[in-house]
N, C-alpha and C. Protein backbone atom coordinates (compact mmCIF):
# COMPACT_ATOMS: atom_id res chain seq x y z
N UNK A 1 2.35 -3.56 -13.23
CA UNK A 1 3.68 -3.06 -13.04
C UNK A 1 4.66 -4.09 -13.58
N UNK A 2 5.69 -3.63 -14.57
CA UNK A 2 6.51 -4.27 -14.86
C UNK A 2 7.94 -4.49 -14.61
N UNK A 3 8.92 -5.00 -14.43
CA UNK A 3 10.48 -4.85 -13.60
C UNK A 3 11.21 -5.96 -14.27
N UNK A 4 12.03 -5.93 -14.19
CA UNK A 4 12.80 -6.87 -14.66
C UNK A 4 14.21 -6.82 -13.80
N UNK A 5 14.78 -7.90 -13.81
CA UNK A 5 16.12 -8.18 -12.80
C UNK A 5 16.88 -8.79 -13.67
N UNK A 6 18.13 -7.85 -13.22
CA UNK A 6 19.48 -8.06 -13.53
C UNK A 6 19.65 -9.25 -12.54
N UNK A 7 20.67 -10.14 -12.92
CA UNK A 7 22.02 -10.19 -11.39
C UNK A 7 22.81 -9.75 -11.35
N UNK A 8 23.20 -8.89 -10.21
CA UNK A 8 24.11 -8.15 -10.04
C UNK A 8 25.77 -8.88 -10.56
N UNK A 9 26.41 -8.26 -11.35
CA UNK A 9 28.24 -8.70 -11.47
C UNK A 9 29.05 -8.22 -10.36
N UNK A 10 28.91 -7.17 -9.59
CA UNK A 10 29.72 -6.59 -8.26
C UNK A 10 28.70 -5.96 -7.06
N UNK A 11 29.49 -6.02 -6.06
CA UNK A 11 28.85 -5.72 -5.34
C UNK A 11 28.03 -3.93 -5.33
N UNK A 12 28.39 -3.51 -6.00
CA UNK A 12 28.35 -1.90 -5.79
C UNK A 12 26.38 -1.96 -7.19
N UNK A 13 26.82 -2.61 -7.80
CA UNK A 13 25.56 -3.13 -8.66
C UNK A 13 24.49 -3.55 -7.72
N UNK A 14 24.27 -4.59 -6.77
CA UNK A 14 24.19 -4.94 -6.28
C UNK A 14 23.04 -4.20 -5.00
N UNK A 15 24.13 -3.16 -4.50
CA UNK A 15 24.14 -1.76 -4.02
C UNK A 15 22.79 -1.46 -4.69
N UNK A 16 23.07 -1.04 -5.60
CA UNK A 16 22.75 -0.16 -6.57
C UNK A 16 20.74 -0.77 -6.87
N UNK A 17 21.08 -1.54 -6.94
CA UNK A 17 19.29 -2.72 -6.86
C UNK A 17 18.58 -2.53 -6.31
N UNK A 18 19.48 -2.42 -4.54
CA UNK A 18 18.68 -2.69 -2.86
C UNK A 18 17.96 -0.95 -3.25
N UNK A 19 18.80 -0.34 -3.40
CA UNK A 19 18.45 1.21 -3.72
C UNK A 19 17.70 1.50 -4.40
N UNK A 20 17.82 0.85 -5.69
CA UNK A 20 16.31 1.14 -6.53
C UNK A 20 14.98 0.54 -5.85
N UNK A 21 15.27 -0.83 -4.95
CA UNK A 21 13.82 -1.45 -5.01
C UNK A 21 13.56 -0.46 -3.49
N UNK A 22 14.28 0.03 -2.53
CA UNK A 22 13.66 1.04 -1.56
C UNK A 22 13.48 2.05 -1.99
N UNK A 23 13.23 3.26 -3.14
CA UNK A 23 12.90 4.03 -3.66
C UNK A 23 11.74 3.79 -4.17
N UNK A 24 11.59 2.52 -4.80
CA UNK A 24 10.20 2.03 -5.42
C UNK A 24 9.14 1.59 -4.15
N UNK A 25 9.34 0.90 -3.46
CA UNK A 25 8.80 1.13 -1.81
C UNK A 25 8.13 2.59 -1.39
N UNK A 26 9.08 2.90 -1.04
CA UNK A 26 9.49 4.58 -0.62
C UNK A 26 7.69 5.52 -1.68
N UNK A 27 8.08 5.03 -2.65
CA UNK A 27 7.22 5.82 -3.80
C UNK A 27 5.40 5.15 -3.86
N UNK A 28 5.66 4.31 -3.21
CA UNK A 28 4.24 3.68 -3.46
C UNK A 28 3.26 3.03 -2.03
N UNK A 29 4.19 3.48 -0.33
CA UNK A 29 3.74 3.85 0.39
C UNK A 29 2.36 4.64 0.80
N UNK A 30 2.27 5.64 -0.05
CA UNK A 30 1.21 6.75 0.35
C UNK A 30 -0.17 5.78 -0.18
N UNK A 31 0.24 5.01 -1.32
CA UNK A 31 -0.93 4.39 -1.84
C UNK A 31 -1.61 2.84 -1.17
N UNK A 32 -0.34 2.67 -0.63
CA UNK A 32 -0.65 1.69 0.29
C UNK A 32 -1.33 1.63 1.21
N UNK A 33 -0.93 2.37 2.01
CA UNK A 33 -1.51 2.83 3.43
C UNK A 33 -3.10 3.23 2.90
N UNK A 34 -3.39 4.22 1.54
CA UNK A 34 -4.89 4.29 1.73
C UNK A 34 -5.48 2.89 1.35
N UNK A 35 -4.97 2.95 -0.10
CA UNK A 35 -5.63 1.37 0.03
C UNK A 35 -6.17 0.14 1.03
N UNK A 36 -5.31 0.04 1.53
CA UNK A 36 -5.21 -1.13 2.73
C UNK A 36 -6.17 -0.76 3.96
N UNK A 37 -5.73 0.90 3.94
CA UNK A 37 -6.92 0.91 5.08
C UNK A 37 -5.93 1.24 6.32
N UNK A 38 -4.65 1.01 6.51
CA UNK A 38 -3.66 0.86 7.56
C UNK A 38 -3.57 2.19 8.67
N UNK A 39 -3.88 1.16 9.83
CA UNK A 39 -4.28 2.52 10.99
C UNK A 39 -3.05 2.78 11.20
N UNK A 40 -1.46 3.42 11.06
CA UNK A 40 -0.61 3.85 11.02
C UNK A 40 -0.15 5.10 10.27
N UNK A 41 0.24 6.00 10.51
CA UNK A 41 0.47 7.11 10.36
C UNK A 41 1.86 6.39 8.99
N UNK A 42 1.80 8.36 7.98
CA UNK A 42 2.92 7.23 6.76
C UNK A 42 4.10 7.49 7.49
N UNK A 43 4.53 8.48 8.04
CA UNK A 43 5.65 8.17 9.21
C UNK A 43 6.04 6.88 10.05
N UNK A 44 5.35 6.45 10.47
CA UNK A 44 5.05 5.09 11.30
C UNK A 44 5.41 3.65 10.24
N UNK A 45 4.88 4.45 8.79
CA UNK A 45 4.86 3.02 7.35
C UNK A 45 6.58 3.25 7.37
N UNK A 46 6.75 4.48 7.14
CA UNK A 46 8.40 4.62 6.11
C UNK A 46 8.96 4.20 7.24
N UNK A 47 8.97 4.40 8.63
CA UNK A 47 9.85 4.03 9.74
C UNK A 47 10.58 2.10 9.63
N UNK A 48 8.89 1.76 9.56
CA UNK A 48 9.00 0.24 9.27
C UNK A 48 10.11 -0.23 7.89
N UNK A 49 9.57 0.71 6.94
CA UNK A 49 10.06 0.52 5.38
C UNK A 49 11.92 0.00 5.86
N UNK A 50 12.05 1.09 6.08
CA UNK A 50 13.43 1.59 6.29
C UNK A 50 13.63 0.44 6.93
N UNK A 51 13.33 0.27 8.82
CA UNK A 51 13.82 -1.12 9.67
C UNK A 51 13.69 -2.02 8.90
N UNK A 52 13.40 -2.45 8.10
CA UNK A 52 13.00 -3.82 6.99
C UNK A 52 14.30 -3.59 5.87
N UNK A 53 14.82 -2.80 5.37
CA UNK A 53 15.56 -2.77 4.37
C UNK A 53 17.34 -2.65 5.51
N UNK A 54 16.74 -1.91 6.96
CA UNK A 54 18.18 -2.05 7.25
C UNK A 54 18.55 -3.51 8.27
N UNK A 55 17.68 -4.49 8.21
CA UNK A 55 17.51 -5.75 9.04
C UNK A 55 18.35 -6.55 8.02
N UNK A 56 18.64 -6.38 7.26
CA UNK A 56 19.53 -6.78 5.69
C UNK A 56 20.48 -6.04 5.34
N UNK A 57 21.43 -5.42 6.45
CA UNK A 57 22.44 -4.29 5.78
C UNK A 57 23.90 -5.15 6.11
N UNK A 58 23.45 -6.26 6.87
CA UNK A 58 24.88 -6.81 6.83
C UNK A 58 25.45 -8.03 6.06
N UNK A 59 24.13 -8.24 4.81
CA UNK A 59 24.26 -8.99 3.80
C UNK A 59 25.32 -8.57 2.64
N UNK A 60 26.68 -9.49 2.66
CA UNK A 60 27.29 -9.17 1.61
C UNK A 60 27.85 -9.89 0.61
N UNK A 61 26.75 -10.80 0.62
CA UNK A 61 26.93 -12.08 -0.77
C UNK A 61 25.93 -11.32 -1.87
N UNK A 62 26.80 -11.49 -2.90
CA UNK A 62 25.79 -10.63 -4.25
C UNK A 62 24.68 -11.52 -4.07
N UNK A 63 25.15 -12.72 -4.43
CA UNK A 63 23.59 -14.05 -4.56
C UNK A 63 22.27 -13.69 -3.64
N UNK A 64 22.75 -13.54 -2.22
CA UNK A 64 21.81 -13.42 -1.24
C UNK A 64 21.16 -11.91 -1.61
N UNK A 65 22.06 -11.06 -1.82
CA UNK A 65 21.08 -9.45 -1.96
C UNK A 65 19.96 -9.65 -3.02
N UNK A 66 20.86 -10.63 -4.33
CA UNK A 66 19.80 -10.63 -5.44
C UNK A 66 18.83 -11.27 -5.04
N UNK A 67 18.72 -12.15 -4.30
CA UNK A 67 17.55 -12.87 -3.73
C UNK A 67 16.79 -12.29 -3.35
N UNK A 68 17.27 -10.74 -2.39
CA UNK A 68 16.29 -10.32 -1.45
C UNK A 68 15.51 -9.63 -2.14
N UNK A 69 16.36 -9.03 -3.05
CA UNK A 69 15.86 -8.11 -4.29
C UNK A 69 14.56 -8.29 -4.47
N UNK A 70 14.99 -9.48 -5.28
CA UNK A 70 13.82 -10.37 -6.28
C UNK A 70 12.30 -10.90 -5.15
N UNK A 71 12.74 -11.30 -3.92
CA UNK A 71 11.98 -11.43 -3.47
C UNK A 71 11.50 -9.86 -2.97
N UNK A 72 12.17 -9.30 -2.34
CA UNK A 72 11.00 -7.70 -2.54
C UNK A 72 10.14 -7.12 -3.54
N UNK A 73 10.35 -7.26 -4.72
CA UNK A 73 10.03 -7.18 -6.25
C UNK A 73 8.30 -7.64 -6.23
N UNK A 74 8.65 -9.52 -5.83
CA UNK A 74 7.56 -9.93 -5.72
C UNK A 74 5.97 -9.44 -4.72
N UNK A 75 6.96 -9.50 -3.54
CA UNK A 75 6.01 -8.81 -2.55
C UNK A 75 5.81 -7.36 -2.67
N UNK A 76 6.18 -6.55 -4.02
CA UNK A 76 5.79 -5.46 -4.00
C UNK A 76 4.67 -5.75 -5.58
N UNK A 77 4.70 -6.49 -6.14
CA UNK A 77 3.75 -6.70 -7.37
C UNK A 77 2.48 -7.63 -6.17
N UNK A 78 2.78 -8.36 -5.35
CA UNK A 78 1.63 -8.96 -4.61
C UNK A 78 0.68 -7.94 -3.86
N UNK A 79 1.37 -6.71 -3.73
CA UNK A 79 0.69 -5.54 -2.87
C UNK A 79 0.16 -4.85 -3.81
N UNK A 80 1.17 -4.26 -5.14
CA UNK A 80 0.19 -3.48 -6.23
C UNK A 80 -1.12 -4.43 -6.95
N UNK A 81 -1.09 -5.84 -6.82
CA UNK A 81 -2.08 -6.67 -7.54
C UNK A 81 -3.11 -6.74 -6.52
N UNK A 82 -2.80 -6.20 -4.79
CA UNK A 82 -4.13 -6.31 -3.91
C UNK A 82 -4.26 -7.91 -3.97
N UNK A 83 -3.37 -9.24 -4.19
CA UNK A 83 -3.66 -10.39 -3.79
C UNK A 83 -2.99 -10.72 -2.52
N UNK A 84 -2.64 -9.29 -1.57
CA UNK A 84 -2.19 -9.50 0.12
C UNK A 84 -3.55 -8.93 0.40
N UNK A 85 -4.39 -9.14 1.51
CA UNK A 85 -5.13 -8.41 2.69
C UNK A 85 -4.17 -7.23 3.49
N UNK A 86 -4.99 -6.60 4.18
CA UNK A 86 -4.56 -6.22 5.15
C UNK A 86 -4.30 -6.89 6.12
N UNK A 87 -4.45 -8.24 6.61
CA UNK A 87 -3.87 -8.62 7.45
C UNK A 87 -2.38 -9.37 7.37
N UNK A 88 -2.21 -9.39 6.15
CA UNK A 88 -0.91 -10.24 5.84
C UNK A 88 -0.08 -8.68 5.61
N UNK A 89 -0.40 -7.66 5.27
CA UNK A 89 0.57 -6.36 5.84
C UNK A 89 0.67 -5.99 7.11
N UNK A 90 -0.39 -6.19 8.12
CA UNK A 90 -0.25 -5.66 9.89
C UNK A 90 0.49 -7.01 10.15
N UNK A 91 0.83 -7.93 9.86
CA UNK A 91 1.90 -8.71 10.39
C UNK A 91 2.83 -8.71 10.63
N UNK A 92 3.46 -7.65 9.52
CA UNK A 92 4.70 -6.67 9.65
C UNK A 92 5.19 -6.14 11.03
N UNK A 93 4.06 -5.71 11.83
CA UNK A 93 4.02 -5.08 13.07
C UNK A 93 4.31 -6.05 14.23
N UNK A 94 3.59 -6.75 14.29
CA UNK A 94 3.90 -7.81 15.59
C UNK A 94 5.29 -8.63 15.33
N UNK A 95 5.87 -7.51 16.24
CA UNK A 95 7.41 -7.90 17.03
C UNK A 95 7.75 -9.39 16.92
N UNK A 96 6.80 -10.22 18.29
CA UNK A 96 6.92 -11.44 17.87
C UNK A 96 5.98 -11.91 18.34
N UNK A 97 6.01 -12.98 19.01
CA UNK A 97 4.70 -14.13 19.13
C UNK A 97 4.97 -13.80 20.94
N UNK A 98 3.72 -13.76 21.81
CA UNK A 98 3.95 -13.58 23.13
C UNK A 98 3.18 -15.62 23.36
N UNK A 99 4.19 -15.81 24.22
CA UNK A 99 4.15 -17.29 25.00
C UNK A 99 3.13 -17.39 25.56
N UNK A 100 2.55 -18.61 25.41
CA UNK A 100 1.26 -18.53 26.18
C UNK A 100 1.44 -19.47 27.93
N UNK A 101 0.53 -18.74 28.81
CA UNK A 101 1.12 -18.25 29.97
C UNK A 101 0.70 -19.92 30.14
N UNK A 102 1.92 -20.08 31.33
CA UNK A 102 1.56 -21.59 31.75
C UNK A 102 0.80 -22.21 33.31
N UNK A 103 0.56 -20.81 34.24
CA UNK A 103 0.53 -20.90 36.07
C UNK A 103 -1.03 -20.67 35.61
N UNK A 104 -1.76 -21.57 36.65
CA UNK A 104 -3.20 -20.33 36.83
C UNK A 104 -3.31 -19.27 36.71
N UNK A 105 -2.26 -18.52 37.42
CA UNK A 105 -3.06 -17.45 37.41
C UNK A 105 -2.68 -16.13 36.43
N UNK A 106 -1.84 -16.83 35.68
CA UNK A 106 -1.78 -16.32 34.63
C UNK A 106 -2.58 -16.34 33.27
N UNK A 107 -2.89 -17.90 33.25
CA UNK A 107 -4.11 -18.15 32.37
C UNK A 107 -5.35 -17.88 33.06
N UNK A 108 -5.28 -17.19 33.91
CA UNK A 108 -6.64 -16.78 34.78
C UNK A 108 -6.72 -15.41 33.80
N UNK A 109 -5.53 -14.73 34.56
CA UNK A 109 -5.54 -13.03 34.25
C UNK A 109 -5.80 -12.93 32.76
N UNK A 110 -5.19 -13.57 31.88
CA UNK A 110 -5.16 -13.69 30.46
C UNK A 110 -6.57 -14.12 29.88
N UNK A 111 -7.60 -15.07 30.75
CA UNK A 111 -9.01 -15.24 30.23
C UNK A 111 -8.82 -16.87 29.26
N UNK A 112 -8.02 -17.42 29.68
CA UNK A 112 -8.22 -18.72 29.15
C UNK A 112 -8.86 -19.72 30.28
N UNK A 113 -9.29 -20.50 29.46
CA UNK A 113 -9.88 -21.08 30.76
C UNK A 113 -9.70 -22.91 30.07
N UNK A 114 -8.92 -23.52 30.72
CA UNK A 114 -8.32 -24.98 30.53
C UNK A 114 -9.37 -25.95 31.39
């Protein structure tokens, strides 16, 4: 796959980028999900797609969008080249990191054993 990047001159250009590279997303989903193997429904993929492109909607430095751009670009040639696993895509999913418990009996219930 080949792409090439502008930098955006205005913001509406700019615009115009974030839009093409979530369409190109958007379009190469279905192939993802078989590929990869991903126990998620493609409803469940585009849901994510979308929260990921709108976690960046209150970016309004051209520099920074082109960045994000370019870096989406990449991580979308790292997914069509298959040099991500599936586990570096289900990472996507985990919210965040859960604390590890500090009382007995929490590291009891949890199965650690200190």
């Amino acid at each position: 796959m080949t792409w090439q990047v502008w930098l955006s001159l205005d913001p509406e250009e700019a615009r115009s980028n974030v839009l093409k590279l979530y369409k190109i997303w958007a379009r190469r989903l279905p192939w993802i999900v078989r590929r990869f193997d991903i126990p998620k429904t493609h409803q469940q993929v585009r849901q994510k797609l979308r929260e990921e492109f709108l976690a960046n909607k209150d970016v309004t430095d051209i520099r920074v969008m082109d960045m994000l751009v370019i870096r989406g670009h990449i991580l979308l040639q790292e997914v069509n080249e298959v040099w991500l696993q599936k586990g570096h895509l289900m990472r996507i999913y985990k919210d965040s990191w859960e604390p590890k418990p500090k009382t007995f009996v929490k590291k009891f219930v949890a199965g650690i054993n200190d």
